[in-house]
C-alpha atoms as a PDB file:
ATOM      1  CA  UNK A   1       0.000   0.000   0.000  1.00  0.00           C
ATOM      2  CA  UNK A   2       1.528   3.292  -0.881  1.00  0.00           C
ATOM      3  CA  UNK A   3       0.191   6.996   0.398  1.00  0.00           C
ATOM      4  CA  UNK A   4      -3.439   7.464   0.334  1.00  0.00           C
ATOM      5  CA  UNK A   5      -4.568  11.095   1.731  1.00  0.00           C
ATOM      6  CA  UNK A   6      -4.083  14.774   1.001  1.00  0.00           C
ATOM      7  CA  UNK A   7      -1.726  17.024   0.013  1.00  0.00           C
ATOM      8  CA  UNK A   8      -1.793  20.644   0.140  1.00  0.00           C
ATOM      9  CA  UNK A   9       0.659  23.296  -1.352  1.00  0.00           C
ATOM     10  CA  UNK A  10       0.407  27.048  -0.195  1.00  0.00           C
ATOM     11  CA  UNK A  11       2.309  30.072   0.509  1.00  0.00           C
ATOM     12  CA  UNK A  12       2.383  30.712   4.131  1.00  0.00           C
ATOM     13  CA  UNK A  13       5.394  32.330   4.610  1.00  0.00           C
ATOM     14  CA  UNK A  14       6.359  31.454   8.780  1.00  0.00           C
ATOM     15  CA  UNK A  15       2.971  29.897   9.411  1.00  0.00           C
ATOM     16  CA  UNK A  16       2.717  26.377   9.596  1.00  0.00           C
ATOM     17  CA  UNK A  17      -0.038  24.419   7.771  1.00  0.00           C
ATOM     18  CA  UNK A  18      -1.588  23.262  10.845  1.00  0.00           C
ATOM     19  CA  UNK A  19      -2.073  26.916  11.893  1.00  0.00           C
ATOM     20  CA  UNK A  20      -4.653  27.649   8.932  1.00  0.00           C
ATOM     21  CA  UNK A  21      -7.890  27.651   9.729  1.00  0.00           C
ATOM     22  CA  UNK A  22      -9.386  25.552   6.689  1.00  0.00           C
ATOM     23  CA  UNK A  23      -6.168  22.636   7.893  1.00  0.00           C
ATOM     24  CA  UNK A  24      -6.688  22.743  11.734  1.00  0.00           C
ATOM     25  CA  UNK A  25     -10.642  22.245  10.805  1.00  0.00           C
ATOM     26  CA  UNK A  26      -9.927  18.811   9.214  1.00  0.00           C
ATOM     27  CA  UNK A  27      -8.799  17.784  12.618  1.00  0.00           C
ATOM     28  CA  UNK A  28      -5.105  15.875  10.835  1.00  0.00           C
ATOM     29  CA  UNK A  29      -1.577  15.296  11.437  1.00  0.00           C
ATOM     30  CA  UNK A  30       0.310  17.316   8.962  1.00  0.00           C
ATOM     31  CA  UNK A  31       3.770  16.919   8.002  1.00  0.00           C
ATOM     32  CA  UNK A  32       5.291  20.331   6.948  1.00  0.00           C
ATOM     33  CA  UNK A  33       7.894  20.418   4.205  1.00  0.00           C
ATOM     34  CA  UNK A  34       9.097  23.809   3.735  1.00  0.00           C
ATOM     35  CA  UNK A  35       9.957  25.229   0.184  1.00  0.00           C
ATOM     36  CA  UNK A  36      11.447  28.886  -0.869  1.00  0.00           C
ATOM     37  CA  UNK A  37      10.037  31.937  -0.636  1.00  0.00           C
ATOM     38  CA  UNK A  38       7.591  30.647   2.346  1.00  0.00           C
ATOM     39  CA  UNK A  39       5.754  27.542   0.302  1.00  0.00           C
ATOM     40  CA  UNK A  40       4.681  25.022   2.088  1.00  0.00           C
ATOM     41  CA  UNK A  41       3.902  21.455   1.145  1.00  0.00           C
ATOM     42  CA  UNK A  42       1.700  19.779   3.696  1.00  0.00           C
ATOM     43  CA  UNK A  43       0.936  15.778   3.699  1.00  0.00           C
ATOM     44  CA  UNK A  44      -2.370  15.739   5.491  1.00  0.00           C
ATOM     45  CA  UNK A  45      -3.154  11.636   5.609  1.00  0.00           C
ATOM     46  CA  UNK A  46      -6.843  10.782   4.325  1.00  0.00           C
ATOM     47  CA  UNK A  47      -9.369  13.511   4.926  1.00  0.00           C
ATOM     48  CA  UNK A  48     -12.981  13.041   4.937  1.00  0.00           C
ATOM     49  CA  UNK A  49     -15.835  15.057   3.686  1.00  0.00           C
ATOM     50  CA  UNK A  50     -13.526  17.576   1.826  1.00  0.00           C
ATOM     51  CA  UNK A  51     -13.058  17.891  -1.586  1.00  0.00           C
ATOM     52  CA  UNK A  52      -9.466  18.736  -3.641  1.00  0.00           C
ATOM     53  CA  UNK A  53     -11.916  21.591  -5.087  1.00  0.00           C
ATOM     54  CA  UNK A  54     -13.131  22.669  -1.592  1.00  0.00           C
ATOM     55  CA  UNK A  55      -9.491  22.671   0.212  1.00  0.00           C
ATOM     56  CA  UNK A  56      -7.812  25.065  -2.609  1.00  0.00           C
ATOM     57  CA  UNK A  57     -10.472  27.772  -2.767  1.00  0.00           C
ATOM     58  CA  UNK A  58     -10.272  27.947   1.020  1.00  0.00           C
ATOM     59  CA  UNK A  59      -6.397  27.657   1.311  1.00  0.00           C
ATOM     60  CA  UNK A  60      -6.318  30.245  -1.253  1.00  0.00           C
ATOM     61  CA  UNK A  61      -8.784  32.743   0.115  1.00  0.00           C
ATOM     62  CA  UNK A  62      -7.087  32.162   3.923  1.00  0.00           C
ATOM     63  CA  UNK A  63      -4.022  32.681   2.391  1.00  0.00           C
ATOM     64  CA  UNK A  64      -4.694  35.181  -0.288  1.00  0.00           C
ATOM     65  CA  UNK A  65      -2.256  33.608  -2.283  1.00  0.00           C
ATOM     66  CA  UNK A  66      -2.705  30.900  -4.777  1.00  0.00           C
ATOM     67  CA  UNK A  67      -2.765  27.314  -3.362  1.00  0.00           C
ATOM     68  CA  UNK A  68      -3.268  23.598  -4.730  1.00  0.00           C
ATOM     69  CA  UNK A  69      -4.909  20.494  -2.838  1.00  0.00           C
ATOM     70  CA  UNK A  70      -4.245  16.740  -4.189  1.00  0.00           C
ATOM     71  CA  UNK A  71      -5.969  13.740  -3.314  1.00  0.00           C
ATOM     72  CA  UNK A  72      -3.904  11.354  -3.696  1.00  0.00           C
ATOM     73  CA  UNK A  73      -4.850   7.725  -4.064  1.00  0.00           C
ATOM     74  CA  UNK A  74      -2.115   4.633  -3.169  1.00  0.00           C
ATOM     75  CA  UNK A  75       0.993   6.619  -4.442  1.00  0.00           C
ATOM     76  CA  UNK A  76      -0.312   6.158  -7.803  1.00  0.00           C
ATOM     77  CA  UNK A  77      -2.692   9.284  -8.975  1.00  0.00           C
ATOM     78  CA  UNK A  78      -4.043  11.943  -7.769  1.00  0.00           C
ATOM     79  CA  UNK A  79      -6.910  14.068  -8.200  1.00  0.00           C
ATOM     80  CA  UNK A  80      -6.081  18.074  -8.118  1.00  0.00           C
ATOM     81  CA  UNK A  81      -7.293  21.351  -8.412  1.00  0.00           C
ATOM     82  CA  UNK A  82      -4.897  24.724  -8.200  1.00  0.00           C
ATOM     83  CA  UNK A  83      -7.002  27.590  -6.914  1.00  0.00           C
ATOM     84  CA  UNK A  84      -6.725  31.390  -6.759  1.00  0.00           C
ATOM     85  CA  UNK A  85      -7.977  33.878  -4.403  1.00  0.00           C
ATOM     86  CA  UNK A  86      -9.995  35.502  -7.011  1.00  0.00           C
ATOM     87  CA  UNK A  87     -12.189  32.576  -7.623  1.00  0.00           C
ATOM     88  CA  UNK A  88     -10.217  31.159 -10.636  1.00  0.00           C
ATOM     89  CA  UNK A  89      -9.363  27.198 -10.800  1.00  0.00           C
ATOM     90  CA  UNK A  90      -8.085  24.559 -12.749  1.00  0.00           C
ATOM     91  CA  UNK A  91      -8.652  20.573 -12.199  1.00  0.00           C
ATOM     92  CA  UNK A  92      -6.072  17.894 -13.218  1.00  0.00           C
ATOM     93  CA  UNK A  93      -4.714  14.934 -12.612  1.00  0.00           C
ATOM     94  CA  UNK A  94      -1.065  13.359 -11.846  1.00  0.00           C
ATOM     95  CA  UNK A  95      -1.000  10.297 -13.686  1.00  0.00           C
ATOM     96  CA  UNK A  96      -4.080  10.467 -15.474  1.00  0.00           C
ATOM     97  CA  UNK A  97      -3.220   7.065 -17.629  1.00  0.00           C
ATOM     98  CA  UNK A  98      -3.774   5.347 -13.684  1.00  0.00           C
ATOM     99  CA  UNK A  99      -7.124   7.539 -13.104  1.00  0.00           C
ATOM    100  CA  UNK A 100      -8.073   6.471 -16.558  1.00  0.00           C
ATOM    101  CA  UNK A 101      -7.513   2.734 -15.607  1.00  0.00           C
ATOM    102  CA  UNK A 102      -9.093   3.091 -12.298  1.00  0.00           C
ATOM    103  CA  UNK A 103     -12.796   2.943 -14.508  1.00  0.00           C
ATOM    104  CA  UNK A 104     -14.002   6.144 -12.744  1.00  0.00           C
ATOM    105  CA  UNK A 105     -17.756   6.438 -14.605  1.00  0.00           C
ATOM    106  CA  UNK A 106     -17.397  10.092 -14.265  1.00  0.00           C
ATOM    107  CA  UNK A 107     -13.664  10.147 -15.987  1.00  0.00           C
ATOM    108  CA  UNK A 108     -13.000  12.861 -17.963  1.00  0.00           C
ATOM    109  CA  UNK A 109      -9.626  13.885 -19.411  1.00  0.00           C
ATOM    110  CA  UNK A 110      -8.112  17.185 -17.831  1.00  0.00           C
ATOM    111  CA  UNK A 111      -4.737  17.635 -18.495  1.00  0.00           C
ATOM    112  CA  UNK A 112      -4.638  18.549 -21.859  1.00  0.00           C
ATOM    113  CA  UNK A 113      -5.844  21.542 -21.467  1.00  0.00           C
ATOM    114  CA  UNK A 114      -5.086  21.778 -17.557  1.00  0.00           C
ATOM    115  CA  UNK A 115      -1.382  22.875 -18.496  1.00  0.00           C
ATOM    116  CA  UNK A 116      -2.024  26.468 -19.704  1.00  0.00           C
ATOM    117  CA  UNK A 117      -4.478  26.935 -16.770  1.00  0.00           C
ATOM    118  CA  UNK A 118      -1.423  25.643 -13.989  1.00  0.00           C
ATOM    119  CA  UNK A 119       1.161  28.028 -16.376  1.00  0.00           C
ATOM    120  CA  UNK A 120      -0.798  30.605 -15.580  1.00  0.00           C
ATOM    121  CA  UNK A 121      -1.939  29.595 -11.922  1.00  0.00           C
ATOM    122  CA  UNK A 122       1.800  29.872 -11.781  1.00  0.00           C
ATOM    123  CA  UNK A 123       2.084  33.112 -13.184  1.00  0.00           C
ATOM    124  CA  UNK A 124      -0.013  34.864 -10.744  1.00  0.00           C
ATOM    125  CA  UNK A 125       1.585  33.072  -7.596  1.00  0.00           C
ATOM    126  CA  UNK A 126       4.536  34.954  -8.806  1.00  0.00           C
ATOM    127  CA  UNK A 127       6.290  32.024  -9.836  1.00  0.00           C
ATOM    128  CA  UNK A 128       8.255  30.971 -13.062  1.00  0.00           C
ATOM    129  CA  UNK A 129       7.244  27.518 -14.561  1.00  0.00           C
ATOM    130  CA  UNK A 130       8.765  25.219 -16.530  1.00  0.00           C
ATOM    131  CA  UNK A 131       5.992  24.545 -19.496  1.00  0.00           C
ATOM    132  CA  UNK A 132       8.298  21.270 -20.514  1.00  0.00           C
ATOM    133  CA  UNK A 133       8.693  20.085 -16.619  1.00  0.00           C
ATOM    134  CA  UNK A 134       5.085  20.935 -15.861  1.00  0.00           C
ATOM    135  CA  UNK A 135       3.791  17.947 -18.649  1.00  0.00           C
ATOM    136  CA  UNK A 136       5.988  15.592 -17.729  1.00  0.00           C
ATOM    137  CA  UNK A 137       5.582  16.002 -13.905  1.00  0.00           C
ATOM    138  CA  UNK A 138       1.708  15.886 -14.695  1.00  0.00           C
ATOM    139  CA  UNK A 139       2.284  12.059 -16.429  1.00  0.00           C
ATOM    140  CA  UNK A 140       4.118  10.942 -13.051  1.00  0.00           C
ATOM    141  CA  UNK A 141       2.477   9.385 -10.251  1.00  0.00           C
ATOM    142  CA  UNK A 142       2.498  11.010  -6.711  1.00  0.00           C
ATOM    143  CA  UNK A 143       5.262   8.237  -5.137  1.00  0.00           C
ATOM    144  CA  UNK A 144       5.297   7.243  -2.266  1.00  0.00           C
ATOM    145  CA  UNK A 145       7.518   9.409  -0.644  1.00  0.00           C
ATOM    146  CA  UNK A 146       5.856  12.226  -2.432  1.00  0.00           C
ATOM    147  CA  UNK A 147       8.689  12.570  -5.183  1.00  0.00           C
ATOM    148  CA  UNK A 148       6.578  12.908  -8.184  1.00  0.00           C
ATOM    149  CA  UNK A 149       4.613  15.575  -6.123  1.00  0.00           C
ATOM    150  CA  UNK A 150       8.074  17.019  -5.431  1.00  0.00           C
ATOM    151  CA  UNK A 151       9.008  17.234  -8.812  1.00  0.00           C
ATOM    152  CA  UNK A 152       5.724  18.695  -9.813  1.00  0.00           C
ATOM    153  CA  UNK A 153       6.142  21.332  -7.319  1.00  0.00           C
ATOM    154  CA  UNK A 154       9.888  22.007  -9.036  1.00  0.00           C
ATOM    155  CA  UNK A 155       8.202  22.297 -12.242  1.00  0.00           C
ATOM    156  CA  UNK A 156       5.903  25.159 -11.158  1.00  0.00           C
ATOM    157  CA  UNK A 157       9.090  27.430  -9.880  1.00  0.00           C
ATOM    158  CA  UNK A 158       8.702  26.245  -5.879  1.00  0.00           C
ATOM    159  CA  UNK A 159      12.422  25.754  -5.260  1.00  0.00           C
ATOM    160  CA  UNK A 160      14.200  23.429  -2.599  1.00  0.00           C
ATOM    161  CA  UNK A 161      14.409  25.927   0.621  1.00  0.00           C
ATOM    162  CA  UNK A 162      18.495  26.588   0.671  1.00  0.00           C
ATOM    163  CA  UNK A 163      20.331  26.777   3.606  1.00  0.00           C
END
């Protein structure tokens, strides 16, 4: 069994994830990895009654920066949506081949055109993407240490925090 649960990326500059209102709600043990210019990746464990959609617009508005929420599923695929505070969003997928496979009824390719949305996303978090990155890091599954999230995060300019 790999990783099954959520994980959030926000800009919080010193505040921890589990200080936000719309985390400490969902009542979970959050493990904090900090990025650059005060990003945040949080790995929340499995979350009920929430929704990837639901968790960015709120991160995002708390924050009033852009945010993203994944639910991830085994390690393998995710479920995402990137969020902005002015009401903007785009849903996609890491791995969609596996989400494909999965036989969800409701399946319904995203990422094709989910790229220019998360370029832009990027854009107004004030961050410079890497279009080539991006599309590759969208085909890779989560991991189970979170490396294929990690790499996705490279992709959309949030660096490694240097010492």
């Amino acid at each position: 069994m790999g990783y099954s649960g959520f994980v959030i990326i926000a800009r919080t500059g010193d505040t921890r994830l589990d200080e936000l209102a719309c985390v400490g709600d969902l009542f979970v043990a959050v493990t904090d990895n900090v990025r650059a210019s005060g990003w945040r990746i949080g790995f929340l464990g499995p979350v009920g009654d929430t929704s990837p959609d639901d968790l960015a617009t709120a991160l995002a508005l708390e924050t009033a920066v852009p945010a993203i929420a994944l639910s991830v599923f085994d390690s393998d695929c995710a479920f995402a949506t990137a969020a902005d505070p002015s009401g903007g969003a785009v849903e996609f997928y890491l791995n969609e081949e596996i989400v494909q496979a999965l036989g969800e009824d409701r399946f319904e390719p995203l990422n094709g055109e989910a790229a220019a949305g998360l370029l832009a996303w990027a854009e107004k978090a004030g961050l410079v993407a890497s279009p080539d990155r991006l599309m590759a890091a969208l085909e890779e599954s989560p991991g189970p240490f979170g490396e294929g999230i990690l790499e996705f995060t490279e992709a959309l300019g949030i660096a490694e925090l240097r010492d």
